[in-house]
PDB file of N, CA and C in Angstrom:
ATOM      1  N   UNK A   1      95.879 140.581  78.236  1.00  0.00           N
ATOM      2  CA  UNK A   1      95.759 139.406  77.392  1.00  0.00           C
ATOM      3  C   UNK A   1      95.450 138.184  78.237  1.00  0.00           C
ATOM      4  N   UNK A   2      94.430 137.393  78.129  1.00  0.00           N
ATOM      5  CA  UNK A   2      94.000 135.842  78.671  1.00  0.00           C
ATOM      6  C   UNK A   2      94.074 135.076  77.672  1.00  0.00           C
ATOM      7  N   UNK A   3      94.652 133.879  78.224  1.00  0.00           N
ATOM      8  CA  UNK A   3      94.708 132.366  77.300  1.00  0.00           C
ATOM      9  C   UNK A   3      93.377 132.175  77.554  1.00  0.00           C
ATOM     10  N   UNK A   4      93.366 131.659  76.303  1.00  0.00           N
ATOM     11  CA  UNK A   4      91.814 130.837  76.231  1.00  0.00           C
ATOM     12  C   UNK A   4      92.195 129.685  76.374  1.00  0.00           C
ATOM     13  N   UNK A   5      91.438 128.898  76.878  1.00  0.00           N
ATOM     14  CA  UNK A   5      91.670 127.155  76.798  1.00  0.00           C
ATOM     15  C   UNK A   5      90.258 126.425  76.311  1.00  0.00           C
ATOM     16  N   UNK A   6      90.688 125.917  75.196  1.00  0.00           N
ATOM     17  CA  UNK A   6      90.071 125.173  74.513  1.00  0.00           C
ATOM     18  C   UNK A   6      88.903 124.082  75.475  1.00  0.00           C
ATOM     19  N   UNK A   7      87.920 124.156  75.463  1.00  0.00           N
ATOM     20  CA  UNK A   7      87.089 122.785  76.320  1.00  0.00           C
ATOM     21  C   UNK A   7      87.059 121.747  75.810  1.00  0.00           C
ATOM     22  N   UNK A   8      87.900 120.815  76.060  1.00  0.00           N
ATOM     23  CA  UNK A   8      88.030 119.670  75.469  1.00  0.00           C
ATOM     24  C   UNK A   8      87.468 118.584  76.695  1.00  0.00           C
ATOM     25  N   UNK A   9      85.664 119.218  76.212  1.00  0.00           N
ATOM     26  CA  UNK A   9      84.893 118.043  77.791  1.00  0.00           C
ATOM     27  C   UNK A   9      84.418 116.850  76.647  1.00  0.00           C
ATOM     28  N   UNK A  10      84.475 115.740  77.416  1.00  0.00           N
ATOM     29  CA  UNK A  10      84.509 114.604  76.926  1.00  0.00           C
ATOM     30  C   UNK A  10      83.023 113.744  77.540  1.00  0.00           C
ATOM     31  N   UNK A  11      82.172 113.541  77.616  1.00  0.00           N
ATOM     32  CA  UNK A  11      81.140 113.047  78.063  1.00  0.00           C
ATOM     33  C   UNK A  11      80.858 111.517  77.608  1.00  0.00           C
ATOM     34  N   UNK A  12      80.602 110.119  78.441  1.00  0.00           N
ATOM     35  CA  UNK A  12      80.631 109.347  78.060  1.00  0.00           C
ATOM     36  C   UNK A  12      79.076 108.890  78.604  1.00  0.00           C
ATOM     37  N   UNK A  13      77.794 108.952  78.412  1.00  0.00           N
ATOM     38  CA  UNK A  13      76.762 108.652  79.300  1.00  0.00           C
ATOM     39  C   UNK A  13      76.075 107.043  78.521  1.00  0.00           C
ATOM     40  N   UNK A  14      75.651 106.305  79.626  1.00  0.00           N
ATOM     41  CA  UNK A  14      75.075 105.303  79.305  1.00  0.00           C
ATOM     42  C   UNK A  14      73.268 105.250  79.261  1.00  0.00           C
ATOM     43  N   UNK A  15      72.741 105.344  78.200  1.00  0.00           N
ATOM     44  CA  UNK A  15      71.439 105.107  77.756  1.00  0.00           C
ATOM     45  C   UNK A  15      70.823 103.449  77.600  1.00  0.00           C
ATOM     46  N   UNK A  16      69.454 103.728  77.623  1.00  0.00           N
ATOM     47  CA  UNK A  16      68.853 102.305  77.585  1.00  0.00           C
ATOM     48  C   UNK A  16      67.634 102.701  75.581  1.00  0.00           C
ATOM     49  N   UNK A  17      67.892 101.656  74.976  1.00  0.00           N
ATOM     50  CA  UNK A  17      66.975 101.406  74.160  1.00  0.00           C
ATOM     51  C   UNK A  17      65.777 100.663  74.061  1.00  0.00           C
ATOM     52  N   UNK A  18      64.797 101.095  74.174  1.00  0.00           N
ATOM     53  CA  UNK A  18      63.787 100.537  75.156  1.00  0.00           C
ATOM     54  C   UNK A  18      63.081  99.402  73.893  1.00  0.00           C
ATOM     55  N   UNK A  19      62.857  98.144  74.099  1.00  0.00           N
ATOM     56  CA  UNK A  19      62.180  97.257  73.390  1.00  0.00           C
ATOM     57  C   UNK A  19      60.513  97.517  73.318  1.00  0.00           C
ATOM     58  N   UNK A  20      59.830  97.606  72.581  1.00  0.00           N
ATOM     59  CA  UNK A  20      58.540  97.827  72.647  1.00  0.00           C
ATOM     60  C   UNK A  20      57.098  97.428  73.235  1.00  0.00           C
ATOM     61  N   UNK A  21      57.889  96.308  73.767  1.00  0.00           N
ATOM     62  CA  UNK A  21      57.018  95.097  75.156  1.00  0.00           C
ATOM     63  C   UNK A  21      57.728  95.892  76.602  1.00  0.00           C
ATOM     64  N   UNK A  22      58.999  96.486  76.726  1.00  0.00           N
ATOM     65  CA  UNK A  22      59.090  97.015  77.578  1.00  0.00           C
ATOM     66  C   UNK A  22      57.807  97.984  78.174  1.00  0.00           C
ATOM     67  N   UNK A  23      57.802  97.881  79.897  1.00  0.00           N
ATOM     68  CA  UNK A  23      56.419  98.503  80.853  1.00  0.00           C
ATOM     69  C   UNK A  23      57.327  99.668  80.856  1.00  0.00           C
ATOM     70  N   UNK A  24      58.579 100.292  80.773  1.00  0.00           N
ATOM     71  CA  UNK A  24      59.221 101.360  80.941  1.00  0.00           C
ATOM     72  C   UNK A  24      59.332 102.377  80.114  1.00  0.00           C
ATOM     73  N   UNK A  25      59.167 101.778  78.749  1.00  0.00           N
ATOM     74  CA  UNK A  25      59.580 102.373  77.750  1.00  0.00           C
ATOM     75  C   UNK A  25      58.949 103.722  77.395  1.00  0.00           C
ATOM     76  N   UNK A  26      58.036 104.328  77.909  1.00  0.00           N
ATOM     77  CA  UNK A  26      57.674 105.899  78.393  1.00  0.00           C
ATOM     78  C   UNK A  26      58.675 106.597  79.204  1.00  0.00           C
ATOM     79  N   UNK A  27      59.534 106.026  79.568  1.00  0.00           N
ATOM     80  CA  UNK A  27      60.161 106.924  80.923  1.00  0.00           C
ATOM     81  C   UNK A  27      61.839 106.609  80.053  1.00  0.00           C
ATOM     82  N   UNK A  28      62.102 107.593  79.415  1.00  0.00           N
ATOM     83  CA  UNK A  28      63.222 107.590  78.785  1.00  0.00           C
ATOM     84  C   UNK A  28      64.235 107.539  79.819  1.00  0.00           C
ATOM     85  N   UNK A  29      63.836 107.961  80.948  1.00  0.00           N
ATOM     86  CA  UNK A  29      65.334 107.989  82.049  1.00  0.00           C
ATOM     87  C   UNK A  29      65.242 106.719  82.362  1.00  0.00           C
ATOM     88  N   UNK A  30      65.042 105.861  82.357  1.00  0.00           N
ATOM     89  CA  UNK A  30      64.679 104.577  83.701  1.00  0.00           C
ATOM     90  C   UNK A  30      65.690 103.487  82.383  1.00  0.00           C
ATOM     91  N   UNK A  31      66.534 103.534  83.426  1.00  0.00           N
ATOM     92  CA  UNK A  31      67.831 102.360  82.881  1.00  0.00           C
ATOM     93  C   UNK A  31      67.855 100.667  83.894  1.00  0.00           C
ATOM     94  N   UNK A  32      66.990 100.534  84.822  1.00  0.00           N
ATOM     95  CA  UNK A  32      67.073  99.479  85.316  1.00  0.00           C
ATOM     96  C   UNK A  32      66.043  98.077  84.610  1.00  0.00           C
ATOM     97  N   UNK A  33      65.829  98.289  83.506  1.00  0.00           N
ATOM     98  CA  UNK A  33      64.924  97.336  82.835  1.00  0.00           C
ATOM     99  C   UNK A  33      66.633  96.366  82.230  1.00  0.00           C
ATOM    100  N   UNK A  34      66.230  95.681  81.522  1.00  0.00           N
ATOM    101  CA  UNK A  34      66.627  94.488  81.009  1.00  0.00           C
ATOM    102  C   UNK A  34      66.339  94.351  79.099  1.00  0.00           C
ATOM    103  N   UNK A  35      66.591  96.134  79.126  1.00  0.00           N
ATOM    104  CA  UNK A  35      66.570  96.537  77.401  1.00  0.00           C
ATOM    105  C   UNK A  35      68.256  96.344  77.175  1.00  0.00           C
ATOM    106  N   UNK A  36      68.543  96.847  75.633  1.00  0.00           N
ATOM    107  CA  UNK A  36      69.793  97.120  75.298  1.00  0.00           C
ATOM    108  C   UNK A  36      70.315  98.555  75.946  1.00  0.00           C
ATOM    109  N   UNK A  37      71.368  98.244  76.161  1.00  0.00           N
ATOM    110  CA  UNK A  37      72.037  99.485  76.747  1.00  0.00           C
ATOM    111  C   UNK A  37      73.032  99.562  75.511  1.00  0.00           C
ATOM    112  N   UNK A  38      73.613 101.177  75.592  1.00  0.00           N
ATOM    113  CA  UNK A  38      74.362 101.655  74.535  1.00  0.00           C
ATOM    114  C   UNK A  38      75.061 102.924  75.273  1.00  0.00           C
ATOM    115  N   UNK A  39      76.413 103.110  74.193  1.00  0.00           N
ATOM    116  CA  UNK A  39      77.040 104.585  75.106  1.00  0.00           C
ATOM    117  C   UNK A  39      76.741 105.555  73.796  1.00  0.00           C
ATOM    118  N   UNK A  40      76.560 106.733  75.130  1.00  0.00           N
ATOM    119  CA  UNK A  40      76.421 107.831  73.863  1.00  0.00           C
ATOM    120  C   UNK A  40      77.873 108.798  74.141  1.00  0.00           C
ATOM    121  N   UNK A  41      78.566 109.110  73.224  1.00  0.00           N
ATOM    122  CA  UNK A  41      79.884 109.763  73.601  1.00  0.00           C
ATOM    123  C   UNK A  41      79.992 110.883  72.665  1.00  0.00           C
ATOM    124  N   UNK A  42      80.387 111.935  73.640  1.00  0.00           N
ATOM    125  CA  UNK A  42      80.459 113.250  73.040  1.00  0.00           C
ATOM    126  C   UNK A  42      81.499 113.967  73.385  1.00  0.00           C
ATOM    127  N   UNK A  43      82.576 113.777  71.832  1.00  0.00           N
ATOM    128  CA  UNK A  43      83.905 114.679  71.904  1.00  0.00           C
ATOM    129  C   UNK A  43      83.815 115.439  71.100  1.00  0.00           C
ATOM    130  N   UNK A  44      84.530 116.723  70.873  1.00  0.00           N
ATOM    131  CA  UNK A  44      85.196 117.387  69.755  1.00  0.00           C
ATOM    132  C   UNK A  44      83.915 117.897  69.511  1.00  0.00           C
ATOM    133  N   UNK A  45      83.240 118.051  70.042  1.00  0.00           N
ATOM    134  CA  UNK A  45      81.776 118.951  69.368  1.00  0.00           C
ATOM    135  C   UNK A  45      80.707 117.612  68.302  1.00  0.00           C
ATOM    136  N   UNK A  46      81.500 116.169  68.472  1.00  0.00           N
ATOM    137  CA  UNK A  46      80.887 115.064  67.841  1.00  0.00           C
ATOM    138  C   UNK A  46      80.263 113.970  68.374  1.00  0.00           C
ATOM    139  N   UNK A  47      78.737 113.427  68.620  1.00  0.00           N
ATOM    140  CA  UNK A  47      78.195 112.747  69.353  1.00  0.00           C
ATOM    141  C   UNK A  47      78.218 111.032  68.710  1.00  0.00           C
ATOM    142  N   UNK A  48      78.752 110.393  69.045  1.00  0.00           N
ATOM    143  CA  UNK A  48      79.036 108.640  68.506  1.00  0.00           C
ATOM    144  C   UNK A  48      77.746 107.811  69.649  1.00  0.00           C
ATOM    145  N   UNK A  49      77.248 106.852  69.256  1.00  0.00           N
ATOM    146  CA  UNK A  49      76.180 106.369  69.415  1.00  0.00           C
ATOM    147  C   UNK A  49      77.059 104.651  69.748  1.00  0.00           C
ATOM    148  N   UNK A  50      77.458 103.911  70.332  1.00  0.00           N
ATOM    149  CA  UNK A  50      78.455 102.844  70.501  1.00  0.00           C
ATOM    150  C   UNK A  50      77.516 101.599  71.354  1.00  0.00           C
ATOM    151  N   UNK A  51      76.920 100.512  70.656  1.00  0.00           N
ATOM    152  CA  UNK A  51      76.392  99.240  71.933  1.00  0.00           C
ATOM    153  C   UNK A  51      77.360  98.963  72.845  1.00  0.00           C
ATOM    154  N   UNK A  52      75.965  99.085  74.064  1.00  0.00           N
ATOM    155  CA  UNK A  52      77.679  98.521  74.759  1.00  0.00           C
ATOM    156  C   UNK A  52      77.662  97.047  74.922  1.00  0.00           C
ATOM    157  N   UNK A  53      76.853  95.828  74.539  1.00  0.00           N
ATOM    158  CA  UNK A  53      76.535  94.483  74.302  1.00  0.00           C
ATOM    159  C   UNK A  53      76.458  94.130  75.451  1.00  0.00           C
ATOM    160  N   UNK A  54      75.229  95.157  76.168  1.00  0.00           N
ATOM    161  CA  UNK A  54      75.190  94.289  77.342  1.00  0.00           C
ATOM    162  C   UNK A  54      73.367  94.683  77.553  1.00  0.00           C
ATOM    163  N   UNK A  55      73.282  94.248  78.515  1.00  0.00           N
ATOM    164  CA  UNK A  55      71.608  94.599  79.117  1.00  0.00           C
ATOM    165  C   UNK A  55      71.665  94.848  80.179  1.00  0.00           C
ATOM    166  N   UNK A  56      72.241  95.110  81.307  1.00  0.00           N
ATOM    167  CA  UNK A  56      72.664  94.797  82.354  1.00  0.00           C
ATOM    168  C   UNK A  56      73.286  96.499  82.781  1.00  0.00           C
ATOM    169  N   UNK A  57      72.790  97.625  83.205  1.00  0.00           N
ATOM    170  CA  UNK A  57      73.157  98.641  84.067  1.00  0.00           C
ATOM    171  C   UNK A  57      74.498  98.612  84.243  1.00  0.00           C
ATOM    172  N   UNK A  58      75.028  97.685  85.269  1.00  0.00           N
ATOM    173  CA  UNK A  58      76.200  97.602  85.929  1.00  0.00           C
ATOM    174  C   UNK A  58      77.267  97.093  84.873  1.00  0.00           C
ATOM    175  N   UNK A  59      77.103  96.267  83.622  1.00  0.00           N
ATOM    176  CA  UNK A  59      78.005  95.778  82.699  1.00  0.00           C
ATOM    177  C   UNK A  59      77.920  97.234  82.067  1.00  0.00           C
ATOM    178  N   UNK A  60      77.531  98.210  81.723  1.00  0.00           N
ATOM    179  CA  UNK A  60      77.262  99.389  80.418  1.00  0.00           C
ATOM    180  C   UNK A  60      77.710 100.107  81.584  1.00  0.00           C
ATOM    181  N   UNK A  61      77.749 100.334  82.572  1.00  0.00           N
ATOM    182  CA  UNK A  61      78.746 101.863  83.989  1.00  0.00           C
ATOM    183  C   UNK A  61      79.988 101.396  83.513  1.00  0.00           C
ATOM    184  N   UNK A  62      80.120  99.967  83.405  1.00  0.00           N
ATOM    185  CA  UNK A  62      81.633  99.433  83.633  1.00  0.00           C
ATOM    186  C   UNK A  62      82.879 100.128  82.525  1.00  0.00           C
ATOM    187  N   UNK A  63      81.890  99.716  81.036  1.00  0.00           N
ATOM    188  CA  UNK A  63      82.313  99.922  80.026  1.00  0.00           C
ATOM    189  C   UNK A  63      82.597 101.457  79.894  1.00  0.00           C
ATOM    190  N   UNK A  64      81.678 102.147  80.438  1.00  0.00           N
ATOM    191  CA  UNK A  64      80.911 103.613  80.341  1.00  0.00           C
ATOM    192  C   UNK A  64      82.701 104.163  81.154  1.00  0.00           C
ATOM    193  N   UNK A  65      82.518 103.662  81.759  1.00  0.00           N
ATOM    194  CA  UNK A  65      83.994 104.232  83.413  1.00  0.00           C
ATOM    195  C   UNK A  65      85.205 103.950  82.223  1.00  0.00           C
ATOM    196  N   UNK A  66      85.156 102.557  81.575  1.00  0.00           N
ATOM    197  CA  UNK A  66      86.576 101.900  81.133  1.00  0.00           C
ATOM    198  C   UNK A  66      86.630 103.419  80.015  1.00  0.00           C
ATOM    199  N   UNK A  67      85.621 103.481  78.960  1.00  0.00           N
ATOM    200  CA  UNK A  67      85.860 104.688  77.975  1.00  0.00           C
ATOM    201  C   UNK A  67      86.430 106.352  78.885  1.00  0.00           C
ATOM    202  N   UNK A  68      86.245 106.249  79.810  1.00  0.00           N
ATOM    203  CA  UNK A  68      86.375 107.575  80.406  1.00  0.00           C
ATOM    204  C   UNK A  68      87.902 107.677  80.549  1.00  0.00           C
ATOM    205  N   UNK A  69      88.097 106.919  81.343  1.00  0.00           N
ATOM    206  CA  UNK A  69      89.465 106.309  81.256  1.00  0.00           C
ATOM    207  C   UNK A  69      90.575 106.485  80.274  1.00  0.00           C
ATOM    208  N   UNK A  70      89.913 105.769  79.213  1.00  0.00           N
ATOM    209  CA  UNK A  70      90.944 106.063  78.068  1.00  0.00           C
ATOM    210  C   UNK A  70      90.797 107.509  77.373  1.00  0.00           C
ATOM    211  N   UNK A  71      90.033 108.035  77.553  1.00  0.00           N
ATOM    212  CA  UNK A  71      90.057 109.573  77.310  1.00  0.00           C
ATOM    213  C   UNK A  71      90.426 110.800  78.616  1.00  0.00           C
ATOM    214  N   UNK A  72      90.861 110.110  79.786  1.00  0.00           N
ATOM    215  CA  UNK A  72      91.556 111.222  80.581  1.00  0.00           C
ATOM    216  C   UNK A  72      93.069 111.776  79.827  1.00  0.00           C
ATOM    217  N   UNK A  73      93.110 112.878  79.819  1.00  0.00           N
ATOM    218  CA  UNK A  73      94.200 113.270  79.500  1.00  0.00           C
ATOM    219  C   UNK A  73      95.598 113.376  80.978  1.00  0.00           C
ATOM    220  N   UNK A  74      95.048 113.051  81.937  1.00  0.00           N
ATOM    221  CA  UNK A  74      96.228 112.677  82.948  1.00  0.00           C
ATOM    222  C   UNK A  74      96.383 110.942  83.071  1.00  0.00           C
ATOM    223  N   UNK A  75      95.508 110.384  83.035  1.00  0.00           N
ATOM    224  CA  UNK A  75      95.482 109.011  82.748  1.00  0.00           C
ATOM    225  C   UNK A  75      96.256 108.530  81.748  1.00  0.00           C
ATOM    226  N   UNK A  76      96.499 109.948  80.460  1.00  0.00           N
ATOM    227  CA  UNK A  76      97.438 109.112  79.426  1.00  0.00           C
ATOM    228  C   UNK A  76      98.360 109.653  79.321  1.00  0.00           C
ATOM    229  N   UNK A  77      98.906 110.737  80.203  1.00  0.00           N
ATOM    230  CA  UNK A  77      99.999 111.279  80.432  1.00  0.00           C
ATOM    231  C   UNK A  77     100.842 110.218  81.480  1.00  0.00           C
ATOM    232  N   UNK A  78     100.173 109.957  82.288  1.00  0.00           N
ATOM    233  CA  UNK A  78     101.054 108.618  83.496  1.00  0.00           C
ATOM    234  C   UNK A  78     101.280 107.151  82.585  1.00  0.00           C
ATOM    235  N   UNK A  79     100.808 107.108  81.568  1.00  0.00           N
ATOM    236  CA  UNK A  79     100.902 106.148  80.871  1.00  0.00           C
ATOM    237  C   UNK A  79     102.319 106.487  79.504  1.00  0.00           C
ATOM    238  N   UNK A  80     102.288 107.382  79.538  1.00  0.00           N
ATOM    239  CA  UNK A  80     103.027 107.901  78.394  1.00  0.00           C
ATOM    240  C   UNK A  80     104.561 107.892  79.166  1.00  0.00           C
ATOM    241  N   UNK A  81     104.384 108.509  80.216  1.00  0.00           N
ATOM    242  CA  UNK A  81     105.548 108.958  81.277  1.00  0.00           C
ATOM    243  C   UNK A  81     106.419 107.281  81.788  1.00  0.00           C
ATOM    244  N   UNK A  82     105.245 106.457  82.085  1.00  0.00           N
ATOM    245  CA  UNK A  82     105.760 105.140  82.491  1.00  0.00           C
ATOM    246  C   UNK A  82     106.194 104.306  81.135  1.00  0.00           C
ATOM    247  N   UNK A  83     106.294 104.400  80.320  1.00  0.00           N
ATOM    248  CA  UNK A  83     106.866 104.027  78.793  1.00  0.00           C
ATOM    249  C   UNK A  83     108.152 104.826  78.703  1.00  0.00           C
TER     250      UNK A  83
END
């Protein structure tokens, strides 16, 4: 007999929405333009689409890291434990 363990992977990736004057906007990977950035987050087998109100790469990692965060499950166990 083996336990199964449930995959409870959590993916938080930061995308760019490319404006239509954008020179990039062919190259779906290329996040260093000065479009809207947005998170795409995928739990539970469910993909959420979230702005992250920024334009800016390094402001949308930030946000992108902060969501990861609140979905570690040891991150909210040390939090639970210190309460």
């Amino acid at each position: 007999m083996e336990n199964q363990v449930a995959s409870a992977t959590t993916v938080v990736a930061v995308y760019t929405r490319h404006a239509p004057e954008c020179p990039k906007r062919t190259d779906r990977y290329w996040k260093r333009c000065k479009c809207r950035k947005a998170l795409c987050i995928r739990e539970e087998g469910k993909i959420r689409r979230v702005s992250a109100k920024a334009r800016s790469l390094e402001q949308a990692e930030r946000l992108a890291q902060t969501e990861r965060e609140r979905r570690d499950p040891v991150r909210r166990k040390l939090q639970e434990i210190e309460k």
